[in-house]
C-alpha atoms as a PDB file:
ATOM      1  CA  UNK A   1       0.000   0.000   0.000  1.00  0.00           C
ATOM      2  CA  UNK A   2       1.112   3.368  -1.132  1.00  0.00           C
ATOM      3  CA  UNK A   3      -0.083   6.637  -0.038  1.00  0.00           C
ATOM      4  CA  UNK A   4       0.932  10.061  -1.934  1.00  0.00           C
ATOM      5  CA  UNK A   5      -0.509  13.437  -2.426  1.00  0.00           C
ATOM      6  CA  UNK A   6      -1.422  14.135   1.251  1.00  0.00           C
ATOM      7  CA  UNK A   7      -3.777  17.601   1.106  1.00  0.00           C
ATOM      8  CA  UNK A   8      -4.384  18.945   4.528  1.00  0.00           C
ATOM      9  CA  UNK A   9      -6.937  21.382   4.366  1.00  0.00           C
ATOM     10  CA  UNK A  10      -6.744  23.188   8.122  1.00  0.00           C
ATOM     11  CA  UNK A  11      -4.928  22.023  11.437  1.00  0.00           C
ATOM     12  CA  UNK A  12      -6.877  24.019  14.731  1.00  0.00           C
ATOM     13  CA  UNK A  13      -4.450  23.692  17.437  1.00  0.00           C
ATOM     14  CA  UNK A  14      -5.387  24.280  20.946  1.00  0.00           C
ATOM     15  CA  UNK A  15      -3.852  24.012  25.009  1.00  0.00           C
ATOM     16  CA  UNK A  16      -5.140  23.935  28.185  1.00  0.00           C
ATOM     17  CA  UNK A  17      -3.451  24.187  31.137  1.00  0.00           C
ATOM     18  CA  UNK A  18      -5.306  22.352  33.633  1.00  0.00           C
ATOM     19  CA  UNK A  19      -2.588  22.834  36.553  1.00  0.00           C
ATOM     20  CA  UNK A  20       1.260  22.592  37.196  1.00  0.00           C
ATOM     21  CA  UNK A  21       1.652  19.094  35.967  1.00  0.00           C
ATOM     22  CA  UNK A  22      -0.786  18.852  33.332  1.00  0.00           C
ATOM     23  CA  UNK A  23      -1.578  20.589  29.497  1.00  0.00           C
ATOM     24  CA  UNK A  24      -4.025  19.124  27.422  1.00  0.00           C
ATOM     25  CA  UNK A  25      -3.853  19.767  23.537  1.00  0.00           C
ATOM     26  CA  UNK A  26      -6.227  19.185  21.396  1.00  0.00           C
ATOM     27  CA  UNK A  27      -5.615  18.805  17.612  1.00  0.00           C
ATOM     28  CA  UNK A  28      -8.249  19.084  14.664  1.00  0.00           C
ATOM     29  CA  UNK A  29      -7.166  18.478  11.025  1.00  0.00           C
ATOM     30  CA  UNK A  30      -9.886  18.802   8.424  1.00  0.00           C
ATOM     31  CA  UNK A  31      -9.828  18.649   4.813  1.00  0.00           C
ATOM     32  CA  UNK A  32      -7.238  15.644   4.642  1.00  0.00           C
ATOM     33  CA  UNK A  33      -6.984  14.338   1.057  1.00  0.00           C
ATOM     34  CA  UNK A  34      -4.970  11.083   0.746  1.00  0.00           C
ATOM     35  CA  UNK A  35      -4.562   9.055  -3.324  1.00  0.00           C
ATOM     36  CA  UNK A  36      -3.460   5.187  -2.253  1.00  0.00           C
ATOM     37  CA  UNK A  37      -2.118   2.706  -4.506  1.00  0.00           C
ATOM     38  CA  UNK A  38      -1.876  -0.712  -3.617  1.00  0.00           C
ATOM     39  CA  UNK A  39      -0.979  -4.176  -6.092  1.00  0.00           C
ATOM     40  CA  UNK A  40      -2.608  -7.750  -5.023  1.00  0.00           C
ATOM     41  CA  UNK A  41      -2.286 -11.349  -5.443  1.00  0.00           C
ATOM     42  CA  UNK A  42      -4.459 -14.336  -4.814  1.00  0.00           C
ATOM     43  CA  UNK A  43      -4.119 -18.205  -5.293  1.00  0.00           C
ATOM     44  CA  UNK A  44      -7.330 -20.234  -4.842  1.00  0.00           C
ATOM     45  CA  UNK A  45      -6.300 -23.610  -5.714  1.00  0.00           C
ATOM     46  CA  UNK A  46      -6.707 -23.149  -8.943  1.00  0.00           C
ATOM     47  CA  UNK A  47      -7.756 -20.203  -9.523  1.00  0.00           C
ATOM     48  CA  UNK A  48      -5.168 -17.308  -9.118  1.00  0.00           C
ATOM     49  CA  UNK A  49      -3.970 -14.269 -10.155  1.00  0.00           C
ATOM     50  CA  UNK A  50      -3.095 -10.155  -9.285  1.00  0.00           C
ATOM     51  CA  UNK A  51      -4.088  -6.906 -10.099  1.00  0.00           C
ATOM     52  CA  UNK A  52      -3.890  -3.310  -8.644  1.00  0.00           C
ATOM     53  CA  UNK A  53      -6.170  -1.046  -6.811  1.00  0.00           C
ATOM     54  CA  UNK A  54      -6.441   2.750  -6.026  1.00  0.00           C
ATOM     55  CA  UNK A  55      -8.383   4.581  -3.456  1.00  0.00           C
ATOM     56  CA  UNK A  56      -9.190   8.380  -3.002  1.00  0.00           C
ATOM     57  CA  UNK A  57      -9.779   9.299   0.025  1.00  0.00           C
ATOM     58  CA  UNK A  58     -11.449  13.469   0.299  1.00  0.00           C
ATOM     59  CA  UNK A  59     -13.233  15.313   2.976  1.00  0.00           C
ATOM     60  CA  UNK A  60     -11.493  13.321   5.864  1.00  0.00           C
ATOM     61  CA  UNK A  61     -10.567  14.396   9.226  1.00  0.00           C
ATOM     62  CA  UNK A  62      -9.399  13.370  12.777  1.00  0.00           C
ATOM     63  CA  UNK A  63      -9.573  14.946  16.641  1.00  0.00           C
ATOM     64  CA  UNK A  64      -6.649  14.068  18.688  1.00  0.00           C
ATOM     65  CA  UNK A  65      -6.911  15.026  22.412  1.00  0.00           C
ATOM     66  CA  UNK A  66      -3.528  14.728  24.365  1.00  0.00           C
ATOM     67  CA  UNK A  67      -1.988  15.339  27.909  1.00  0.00           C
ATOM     68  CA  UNK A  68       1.326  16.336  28.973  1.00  0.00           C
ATOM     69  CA  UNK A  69       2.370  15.897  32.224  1.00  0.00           C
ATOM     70  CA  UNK A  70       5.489  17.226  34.331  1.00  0.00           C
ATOM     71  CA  UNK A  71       6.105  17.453  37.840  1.00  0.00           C
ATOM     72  CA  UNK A  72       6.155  20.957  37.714  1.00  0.00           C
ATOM     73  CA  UNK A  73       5.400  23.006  34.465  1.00  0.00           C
ATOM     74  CA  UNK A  74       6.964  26.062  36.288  1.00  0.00           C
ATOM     75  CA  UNK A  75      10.585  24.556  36.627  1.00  0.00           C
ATOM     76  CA  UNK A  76      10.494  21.188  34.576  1.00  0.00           C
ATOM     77  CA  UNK A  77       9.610  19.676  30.997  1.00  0.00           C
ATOM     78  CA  UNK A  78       7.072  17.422  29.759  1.00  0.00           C
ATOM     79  CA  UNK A  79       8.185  13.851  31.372  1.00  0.00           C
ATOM     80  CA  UNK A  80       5.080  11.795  29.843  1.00  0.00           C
ATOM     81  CA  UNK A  81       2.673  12.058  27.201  1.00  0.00           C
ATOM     82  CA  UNK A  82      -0.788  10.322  26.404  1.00  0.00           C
ATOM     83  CA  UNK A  83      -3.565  10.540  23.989  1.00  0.00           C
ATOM     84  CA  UNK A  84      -6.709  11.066  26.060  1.00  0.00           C
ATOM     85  CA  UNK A  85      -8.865  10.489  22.775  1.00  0.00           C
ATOM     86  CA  UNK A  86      -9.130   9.743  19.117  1.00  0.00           C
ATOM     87  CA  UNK A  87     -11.709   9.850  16.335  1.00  0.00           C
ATOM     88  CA  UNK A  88     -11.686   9.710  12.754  1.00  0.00           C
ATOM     89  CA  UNK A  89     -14.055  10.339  10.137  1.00  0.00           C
ATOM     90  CA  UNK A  90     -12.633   8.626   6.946  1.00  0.00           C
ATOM     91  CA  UNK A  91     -14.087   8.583   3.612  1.00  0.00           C
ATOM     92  CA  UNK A  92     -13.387   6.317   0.990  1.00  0.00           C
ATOM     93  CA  UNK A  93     -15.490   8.119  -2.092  1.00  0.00           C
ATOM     94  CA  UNK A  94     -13.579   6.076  -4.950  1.00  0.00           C
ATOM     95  CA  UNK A  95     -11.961   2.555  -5.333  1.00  0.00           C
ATOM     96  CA  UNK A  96     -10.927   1.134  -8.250  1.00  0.00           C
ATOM     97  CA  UNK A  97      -9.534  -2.128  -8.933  1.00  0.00           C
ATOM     98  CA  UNK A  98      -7.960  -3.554 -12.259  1.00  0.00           C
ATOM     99  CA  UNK A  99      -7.210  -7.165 -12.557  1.00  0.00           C
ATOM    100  CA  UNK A 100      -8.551  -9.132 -15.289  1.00  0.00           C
ATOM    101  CA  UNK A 101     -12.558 -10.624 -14.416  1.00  0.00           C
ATOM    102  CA  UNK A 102     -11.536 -10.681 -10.461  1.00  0.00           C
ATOM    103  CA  UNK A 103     -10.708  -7.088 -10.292  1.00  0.00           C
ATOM    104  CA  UNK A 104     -14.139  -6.214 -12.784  1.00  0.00           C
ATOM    105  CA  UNK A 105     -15.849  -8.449  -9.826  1.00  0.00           C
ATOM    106  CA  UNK A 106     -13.898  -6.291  -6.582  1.00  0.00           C
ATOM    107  CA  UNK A 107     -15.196  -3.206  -9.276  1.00  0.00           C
ATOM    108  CA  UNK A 108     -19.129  -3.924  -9.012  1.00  0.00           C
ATOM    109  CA  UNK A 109     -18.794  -4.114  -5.229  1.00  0.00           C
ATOM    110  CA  UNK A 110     -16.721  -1.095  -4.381  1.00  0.00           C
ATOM    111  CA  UNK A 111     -19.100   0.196  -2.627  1.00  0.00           C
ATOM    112  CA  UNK A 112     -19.319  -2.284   0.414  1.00  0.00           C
ATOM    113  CA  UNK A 113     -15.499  -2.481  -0.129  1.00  0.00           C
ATOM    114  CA  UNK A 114     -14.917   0.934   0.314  1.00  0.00           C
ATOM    115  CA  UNK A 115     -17.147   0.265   3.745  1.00  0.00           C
ATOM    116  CA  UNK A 116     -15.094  -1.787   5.065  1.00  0.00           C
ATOM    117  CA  UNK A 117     -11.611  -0.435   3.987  1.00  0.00           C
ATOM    118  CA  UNK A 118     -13.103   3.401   6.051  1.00  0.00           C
ATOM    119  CA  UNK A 119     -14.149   1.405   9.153  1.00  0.00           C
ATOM    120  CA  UNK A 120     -11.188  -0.786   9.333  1.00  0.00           C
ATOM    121  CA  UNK A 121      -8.769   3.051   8.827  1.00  0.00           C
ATOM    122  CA  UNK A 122     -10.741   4.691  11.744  1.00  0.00           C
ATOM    123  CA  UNK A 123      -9.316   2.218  13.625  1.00  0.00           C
ATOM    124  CA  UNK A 124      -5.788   1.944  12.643  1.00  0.00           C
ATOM    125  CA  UNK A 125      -5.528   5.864  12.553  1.00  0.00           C
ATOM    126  CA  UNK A 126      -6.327   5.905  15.998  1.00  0.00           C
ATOM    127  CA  UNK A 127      -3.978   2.970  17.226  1.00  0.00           C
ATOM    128  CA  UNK A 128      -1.044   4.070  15.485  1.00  0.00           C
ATOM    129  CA  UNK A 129      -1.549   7.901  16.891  1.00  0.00           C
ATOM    130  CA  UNK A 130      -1.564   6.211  20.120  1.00  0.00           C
ATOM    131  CA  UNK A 131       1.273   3.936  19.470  1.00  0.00           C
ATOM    132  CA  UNK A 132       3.153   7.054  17.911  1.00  0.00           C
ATOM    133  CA  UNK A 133       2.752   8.890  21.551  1.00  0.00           C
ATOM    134  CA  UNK A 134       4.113   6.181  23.601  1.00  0.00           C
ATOM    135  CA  UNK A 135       7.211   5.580  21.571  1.00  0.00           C
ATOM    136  CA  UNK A 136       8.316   8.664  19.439  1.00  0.00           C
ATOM    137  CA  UNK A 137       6.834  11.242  21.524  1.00  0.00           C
ATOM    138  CA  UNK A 138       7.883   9.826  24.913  1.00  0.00           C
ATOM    139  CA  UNK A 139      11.680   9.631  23.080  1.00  0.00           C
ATOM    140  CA  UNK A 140      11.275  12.964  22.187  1.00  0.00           C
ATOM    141  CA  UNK A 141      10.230  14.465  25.571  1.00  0.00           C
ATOM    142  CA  UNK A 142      13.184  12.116  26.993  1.00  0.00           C
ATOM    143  CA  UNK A 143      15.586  13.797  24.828  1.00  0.00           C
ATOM    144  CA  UNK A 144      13.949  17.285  25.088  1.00  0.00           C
ATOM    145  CA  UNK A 145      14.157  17.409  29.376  1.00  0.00           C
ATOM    146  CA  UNK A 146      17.748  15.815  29.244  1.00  0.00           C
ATOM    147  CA  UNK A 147      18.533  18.828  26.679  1.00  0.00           C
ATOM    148  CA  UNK A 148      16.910  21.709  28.904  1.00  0.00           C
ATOM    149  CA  UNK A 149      18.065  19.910  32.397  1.00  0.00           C
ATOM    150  CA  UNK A 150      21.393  21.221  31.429  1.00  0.00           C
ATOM    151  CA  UNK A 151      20.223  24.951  31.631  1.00  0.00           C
ATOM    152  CA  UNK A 152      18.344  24.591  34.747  1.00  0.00           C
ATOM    153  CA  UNK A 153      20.629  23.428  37.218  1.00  0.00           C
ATOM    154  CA  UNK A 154      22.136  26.744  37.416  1.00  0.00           C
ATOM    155  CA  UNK A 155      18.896  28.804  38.219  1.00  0.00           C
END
């Protein structure tokens, strides 16, 4: 699966400090546009073959809520990050598949296809945005406090 020709259409960005060891964020993107390309194979026995597919994906967005916490915003970085919540609202408005009579068939049902391919992305989006803050964002505070610990012991 390929993905190119990402179109964001408008990122709202905003932060709430709810005390000294805790901001919330909350990010809205709207107006994501996202082509896919992707190739496929079967083997049935003895039926079998391949063929290629390509999605377009328009109008979609997603709502990320997350929390920072420190022990104390006043004197210390972000230690820990979470996301709080996720939703998606993906739309798959054109699928089509080329492939000889079993890519004509996948054609006539894209439809329910494209059904299942937008409920099956709300979820992924969601897991990998929470798998992305527990690895790259927790490295990234890591590395961001060691960096600014160095200034602060002198104050």
């Amino acid at each position: 699966l390929r993905c190119t020709n990402f179109v964001i259409g408008d990122i709202k960005v905003t932060h709430t400090k709810n005390n000294n060891q805790k901001l919330t964020f909350q990010i809205d993107i709207s107006g994501l546009d996202i082509n896919c390309f992707m190739d496929y194979r079967y083997d049935y026995g003895f039926i079998g073959g391949k063929g290629s597919a390509t999605a377009e994906l328009t109008e979609n967005a997603a709502s990320v809520a997350l929390a920072f916490t420190s022990t104390n915003f006043n004197n210390a970085p972000p230690s820990a990050a979470n996301v709080l919540s996720c939703s998606t609202d993906i739309n798959v408005n054109d699928m089509d598949f080329k492939g000889g009579f079993i890519g004509w068939l996948l054609d006539q049902f894209d439809a329910l296809i494209s059904n299942v391919v937008e409920d099956e992305l709300k979820d992924i989006a969601c897991e990998e945005l929470r798998s992305l803050s527990t690895t790259m964002i927790q490295d990234f505070l890591k590395f961001a406090g060691d960096l600014v610990s160095q200034f602060l012991g002198g104050l």
